[in-house]
C-alpha atoms as a PDB file:
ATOM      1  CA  UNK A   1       0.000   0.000   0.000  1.00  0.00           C
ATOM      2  CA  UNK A   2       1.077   3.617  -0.555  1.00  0.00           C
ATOM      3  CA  UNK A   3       0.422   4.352   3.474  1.00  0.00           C
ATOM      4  CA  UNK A   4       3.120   1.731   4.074  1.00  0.00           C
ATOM      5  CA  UNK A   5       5.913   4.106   3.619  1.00  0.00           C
ATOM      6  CA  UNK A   6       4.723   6.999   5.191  1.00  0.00           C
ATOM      7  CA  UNK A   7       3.302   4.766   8.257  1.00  0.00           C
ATOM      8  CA  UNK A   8       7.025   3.669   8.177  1.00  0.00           C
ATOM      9  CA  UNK A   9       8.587   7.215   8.227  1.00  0.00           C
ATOM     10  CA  UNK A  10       6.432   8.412  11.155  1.00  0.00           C
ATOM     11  CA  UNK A  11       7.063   5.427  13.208  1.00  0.00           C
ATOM     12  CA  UNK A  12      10.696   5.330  12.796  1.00  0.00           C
ATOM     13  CA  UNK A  13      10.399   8.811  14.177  1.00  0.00           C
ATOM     14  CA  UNK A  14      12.014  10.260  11.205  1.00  0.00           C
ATOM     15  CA  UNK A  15      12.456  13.887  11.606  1.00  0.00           C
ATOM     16  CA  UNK A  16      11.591  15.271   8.076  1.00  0.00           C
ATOM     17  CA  UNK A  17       7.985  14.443   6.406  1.00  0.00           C
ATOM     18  CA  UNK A  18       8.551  12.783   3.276  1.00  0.00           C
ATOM     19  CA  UNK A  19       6.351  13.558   0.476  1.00  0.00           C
ATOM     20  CA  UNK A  20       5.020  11.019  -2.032  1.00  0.00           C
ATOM     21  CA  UNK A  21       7.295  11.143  -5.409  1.00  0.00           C
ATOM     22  CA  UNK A  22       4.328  12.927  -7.373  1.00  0.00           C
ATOM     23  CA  UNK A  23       4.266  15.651  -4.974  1.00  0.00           C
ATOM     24  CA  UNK A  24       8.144  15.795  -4.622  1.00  0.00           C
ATOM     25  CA  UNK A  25       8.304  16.186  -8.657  1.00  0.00           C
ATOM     26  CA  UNK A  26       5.226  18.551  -8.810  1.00  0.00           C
ATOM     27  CA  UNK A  27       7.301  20.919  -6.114  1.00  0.00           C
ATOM     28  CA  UNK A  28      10.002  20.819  -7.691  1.00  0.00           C
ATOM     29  CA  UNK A  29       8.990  22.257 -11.139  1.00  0.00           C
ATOM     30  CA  UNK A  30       6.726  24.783  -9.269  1.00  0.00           C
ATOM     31  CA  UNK A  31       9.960  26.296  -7.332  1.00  0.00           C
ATOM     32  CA  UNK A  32      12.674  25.487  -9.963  1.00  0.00           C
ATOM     33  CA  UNK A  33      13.993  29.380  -9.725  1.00  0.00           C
ATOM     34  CA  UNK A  34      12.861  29.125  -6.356  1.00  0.00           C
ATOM     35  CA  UNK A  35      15.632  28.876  -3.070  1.00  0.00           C
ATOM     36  CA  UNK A  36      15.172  25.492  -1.477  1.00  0.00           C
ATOM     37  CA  UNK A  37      14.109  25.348   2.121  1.00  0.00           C
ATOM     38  CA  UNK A  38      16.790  24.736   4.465  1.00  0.00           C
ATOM     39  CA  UNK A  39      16.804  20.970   5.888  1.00  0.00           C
ATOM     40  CA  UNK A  40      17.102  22.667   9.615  1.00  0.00           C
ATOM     41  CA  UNK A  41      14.561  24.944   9.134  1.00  0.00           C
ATOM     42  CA  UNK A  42      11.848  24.418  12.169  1.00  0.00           C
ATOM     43  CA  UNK A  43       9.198  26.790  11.834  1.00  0.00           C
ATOM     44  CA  UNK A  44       6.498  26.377   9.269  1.00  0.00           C
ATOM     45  CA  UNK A  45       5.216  29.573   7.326  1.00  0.00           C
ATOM     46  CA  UNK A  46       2.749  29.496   4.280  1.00  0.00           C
ATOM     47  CA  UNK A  47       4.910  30.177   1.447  1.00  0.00           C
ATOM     48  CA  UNK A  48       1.859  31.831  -0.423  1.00  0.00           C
ATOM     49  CA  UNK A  49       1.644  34.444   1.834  1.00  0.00           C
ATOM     50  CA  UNK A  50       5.313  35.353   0.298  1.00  0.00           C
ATOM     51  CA  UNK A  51       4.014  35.077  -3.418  1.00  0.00           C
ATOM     52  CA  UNK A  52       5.490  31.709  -3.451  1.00  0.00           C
ATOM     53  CA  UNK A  53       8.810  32.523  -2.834  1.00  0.00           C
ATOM     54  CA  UNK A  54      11.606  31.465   0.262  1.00  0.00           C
ATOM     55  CA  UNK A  55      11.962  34.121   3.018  1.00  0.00           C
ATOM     56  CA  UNK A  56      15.284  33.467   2.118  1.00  0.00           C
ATOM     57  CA  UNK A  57      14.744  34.142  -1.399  1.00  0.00           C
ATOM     58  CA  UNK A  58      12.896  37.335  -0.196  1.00  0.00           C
ATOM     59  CA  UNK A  59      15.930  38.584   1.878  1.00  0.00           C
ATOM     60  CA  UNK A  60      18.060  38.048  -1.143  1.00  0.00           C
ATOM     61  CA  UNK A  61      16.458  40.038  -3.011  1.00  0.00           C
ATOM     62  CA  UNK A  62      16.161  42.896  -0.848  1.00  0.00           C
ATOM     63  CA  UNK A  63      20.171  42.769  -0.690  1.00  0.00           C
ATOM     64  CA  UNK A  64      19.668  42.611  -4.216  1.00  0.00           C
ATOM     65  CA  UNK A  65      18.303  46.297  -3.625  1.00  0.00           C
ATOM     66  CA  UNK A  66      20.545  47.323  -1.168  1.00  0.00           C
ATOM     67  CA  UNK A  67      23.585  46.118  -2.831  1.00  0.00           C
ATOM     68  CA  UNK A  68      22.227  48.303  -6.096  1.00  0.00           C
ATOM     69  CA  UNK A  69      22.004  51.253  -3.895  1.00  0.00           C
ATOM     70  CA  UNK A  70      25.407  50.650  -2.327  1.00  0.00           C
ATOM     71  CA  UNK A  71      26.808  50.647  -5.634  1.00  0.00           C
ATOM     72  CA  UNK A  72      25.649  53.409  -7.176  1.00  0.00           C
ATOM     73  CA  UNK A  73      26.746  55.612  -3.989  1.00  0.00           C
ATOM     74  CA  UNK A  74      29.954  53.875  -4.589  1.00  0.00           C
ATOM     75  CA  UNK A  75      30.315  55.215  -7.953  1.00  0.00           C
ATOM     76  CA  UNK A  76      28.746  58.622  -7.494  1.00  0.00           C
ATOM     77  CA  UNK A  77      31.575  58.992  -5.371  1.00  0.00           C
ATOM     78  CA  UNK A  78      34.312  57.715  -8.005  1.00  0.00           C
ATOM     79  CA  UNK A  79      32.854  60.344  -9.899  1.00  0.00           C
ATOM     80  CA  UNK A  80      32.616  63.270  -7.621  1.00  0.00           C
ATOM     81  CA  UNK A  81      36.147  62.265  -6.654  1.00  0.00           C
ATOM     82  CA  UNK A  82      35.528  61.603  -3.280  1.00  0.00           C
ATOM     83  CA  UNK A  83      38.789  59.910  -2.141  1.00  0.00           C
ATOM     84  CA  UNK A  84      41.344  61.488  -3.877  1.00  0.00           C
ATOM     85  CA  UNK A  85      41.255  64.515  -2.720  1.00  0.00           C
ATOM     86  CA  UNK A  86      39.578  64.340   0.997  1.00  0.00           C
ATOM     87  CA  UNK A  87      35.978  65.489  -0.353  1.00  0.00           C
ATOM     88  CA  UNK A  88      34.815  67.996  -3.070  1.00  0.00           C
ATOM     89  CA  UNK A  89      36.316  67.889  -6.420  1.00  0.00           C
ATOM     90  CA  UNK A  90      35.536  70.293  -8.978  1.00  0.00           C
ATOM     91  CA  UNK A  91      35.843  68.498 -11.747  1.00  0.00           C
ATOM     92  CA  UNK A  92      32.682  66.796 -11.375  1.00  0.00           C
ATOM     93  CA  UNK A  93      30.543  70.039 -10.146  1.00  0.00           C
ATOM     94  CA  UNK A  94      31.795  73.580 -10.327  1.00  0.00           C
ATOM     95  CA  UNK A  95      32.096  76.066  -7.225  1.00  0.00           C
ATOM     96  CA  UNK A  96      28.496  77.417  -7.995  1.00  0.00           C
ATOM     97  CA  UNK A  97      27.189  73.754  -7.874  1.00  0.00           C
ATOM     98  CA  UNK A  98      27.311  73.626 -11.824  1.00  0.00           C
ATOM     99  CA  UNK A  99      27.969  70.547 -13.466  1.00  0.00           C
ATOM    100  CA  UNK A 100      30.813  69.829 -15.430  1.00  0.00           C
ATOM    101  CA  UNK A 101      30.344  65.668 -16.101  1.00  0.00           C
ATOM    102  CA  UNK A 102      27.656  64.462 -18.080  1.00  0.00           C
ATOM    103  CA  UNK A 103      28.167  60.894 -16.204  1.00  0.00           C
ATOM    104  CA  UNK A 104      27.091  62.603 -13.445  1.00  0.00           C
ATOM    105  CA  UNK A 105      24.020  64.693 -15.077  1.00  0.00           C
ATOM    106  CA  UNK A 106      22.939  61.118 -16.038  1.00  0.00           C
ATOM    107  CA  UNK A 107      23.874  59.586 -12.926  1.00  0.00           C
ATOM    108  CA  UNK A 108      21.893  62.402 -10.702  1.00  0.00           C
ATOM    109  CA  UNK A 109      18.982  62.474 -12.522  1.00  0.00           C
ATOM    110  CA  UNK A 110      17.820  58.376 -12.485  1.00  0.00           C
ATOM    111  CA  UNK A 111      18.836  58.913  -8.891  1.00  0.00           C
ATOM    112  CA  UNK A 112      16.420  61.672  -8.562  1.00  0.00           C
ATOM    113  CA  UNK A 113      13.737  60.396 -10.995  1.00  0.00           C
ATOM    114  CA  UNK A 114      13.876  56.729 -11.296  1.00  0.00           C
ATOM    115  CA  UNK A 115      12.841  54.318  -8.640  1.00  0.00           C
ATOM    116  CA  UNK A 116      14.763  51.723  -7.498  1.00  0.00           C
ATOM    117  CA  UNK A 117      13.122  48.849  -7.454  1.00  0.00           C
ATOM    118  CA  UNK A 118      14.277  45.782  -6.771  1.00  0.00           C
ATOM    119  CA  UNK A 119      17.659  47.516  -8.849  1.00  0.00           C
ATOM    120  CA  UNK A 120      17.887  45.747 -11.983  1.00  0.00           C
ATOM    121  CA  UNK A 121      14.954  47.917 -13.352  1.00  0.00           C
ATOM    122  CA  UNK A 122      16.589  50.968 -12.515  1.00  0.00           C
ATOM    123  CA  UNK A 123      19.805  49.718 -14.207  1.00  0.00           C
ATOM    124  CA  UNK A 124      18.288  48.902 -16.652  1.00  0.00           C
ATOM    125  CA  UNK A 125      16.629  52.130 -17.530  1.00  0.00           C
ATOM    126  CA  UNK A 126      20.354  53.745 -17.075  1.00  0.00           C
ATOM    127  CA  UNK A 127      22.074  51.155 -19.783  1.00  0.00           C
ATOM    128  CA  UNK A 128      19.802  52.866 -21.853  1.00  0.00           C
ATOM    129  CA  UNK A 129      20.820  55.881 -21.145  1.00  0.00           C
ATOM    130  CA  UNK A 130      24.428  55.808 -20.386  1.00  0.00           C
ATOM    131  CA  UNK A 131      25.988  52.254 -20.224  1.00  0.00           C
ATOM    132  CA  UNK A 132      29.497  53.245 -19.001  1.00  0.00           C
ATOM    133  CA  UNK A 133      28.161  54.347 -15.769  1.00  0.00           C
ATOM    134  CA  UNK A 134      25.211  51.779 -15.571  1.00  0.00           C
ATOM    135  CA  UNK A 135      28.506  49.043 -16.258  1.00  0.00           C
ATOM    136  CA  UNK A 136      30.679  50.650 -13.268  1.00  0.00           C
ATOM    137  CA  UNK A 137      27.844  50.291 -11.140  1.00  0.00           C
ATOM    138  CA  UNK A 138      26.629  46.508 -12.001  1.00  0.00           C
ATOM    139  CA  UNK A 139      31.133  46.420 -11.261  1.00  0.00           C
ATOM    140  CA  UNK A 140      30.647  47.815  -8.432  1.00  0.00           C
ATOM    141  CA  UNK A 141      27.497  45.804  -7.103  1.00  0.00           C
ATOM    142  CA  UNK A 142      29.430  42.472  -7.742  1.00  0.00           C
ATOM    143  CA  UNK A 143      32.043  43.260  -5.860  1.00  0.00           C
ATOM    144  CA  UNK A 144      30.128  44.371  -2.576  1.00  0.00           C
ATOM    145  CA  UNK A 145      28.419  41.459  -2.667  1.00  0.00           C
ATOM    146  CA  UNK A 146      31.296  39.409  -2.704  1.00  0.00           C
ATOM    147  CA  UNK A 147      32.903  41.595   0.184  1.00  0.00           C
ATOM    148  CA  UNK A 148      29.634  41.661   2.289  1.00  0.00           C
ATOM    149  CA  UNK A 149      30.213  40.132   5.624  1.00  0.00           C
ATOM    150  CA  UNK A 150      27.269  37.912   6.011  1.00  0.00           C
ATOM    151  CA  UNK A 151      28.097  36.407   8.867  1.00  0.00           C
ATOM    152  CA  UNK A 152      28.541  39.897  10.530  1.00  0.00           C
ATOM    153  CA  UNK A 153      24.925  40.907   9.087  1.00  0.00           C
ATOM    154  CA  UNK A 154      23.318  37.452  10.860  1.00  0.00           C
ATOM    155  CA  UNK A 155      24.908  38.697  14.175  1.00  0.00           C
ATOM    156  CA  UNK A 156      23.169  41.960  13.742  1.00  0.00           C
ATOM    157  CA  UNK A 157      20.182  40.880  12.803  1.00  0.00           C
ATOM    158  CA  UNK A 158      20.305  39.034  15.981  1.00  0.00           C
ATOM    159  CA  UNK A 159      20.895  41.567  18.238  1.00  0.00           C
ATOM    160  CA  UNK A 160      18.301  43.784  16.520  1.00  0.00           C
ATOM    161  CA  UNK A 161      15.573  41.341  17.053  1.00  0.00           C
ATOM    162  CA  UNK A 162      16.858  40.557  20.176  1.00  0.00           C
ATOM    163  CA  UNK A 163      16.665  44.368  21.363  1.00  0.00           C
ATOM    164  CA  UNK A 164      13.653  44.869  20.192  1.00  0.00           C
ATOM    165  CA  UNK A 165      11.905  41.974  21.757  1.00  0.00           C
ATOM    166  CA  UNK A 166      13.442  42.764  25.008  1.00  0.00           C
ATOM    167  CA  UNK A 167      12.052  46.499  24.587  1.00  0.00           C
ATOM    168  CA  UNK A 168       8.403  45.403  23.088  1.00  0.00           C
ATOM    169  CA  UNK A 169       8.576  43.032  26.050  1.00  0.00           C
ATOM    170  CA  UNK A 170       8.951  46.041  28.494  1.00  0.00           C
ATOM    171  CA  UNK A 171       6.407  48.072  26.736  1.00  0.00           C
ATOM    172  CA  UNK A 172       4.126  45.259  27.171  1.00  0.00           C
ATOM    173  CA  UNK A 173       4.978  44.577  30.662  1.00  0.00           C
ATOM    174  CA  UNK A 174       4.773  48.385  31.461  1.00  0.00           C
ATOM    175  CA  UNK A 175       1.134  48.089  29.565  1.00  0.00           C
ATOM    176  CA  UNK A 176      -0.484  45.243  31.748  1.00  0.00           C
ATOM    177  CA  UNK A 177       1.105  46.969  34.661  1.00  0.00           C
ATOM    178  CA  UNK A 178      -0.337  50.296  34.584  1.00  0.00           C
ATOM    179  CA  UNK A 179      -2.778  51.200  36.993  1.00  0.00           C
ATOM    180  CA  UNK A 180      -2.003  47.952  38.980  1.00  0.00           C
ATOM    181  CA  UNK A 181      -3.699  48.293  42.355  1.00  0.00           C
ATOM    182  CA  UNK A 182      -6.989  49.571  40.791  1.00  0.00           C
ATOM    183  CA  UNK A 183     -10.068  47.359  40.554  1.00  0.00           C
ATOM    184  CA  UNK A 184     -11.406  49.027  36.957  1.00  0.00           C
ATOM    185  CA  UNK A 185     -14.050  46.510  35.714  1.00  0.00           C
ATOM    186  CA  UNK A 186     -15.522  48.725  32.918  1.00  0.00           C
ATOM    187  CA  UNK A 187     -11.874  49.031  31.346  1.00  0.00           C
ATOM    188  CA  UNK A 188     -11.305  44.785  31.698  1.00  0.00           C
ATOM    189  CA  UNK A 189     -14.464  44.071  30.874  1.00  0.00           C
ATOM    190  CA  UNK A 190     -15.874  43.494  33.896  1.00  0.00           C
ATOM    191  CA  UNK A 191     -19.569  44.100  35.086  1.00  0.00           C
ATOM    192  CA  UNK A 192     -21.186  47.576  34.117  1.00  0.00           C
ATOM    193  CA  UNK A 193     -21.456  48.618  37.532  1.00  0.00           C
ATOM    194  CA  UNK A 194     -17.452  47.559  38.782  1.00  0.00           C
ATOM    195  CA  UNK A 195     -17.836  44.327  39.811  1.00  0.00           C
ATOM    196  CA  UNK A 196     -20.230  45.286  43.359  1.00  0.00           C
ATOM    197  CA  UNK A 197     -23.006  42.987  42.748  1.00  0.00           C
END
């Protein structure tokens, strides 16, 4: 029987659920672009609820974004010089504020006027536009991502959600507190007339 093998699984106590091979091959084409679940993961969420995608695949692509907008600070600063000279360099605007690059004329105004996205679409309206700078900046996004210190980014994402749990905790606690000796039945939902009958 088909039941045989799952019956099997559970009762060896088998810590994943193993899905029949139609579903296994049905899941697989529906996610093939898709970031696999990791094996240790231990919390269930409906993957719906994320359009279908990994949370992991969601984070990615939000460093996607942020690596995009990384970049093209990185390279609005190669422009403006910033480095080689300790700060403002002329060549790139003028003492009046002026403009003397057209990479940066480009480069300002899709910062400005384009939004960013999830970053490709933004490049992708500036390799229209100007594909040296759009180039330097896909350059430029590559290589922060392969400098990024991940492991440094998990740590703060720990303490951040660690800090703010601790702090919504104390809000909460300072909530339930308030007004602590007082026998206020109309605000707990108590009797109409406080709780005397």
């Amino acid at each position: 029987m088909a039941l045989a093998g799952w019956s099997a699984t559970l009762r060896a106590g088998a810590r994943e659920f193993r899905a029949p091979g139609w579903c296994r091959a049905r899941r697989s084409r529906a996610t093939s672009r898709r970031c696999p679940r990791p094996a240790a993961a231990k919390l269930f969420y409906d993957a719906n609820a994320l359009g279908g995608d990994s949370a992991e695949l969601k984070g990615a692509q939000q460093l996607k974004r942020l690596f995009t907008y990384v970049a093209i600070r990185v390279v609005q600063g190669h422009i403006e010089g910033i480095g080689n000279d300790g700060g403002f360099a002329p060549q790139a605007t003028g003492w009046d504020g002026s403009s003397n690059c057209p990479d940066y004329d480009v480069l300002r105004w899709h910062m400005e006027n384009v939004p960013l996205g999830d970053g490709d679409e933004w490049l992708s309206a500036l390799m229209k536009e100007n594909p040296t700078v759009a180039l330097r900046i896909l350059e430029a996004r590559k290589a922060y991502a392969a400098e990024f210190d991940y492991r440094a980014m998990r740590e703060c994402v720990d303490e951040v959600i660690g800090e703010g749990n601790v702090r919504l905790m104390q809000e909460h606690m300072a909530a339930s507190l308030e007004g602590g000796g007082k026998d206020d039945g109309a605000e707990r939902g108590g009797c109409e007339d406080g709780g005397k009958n």
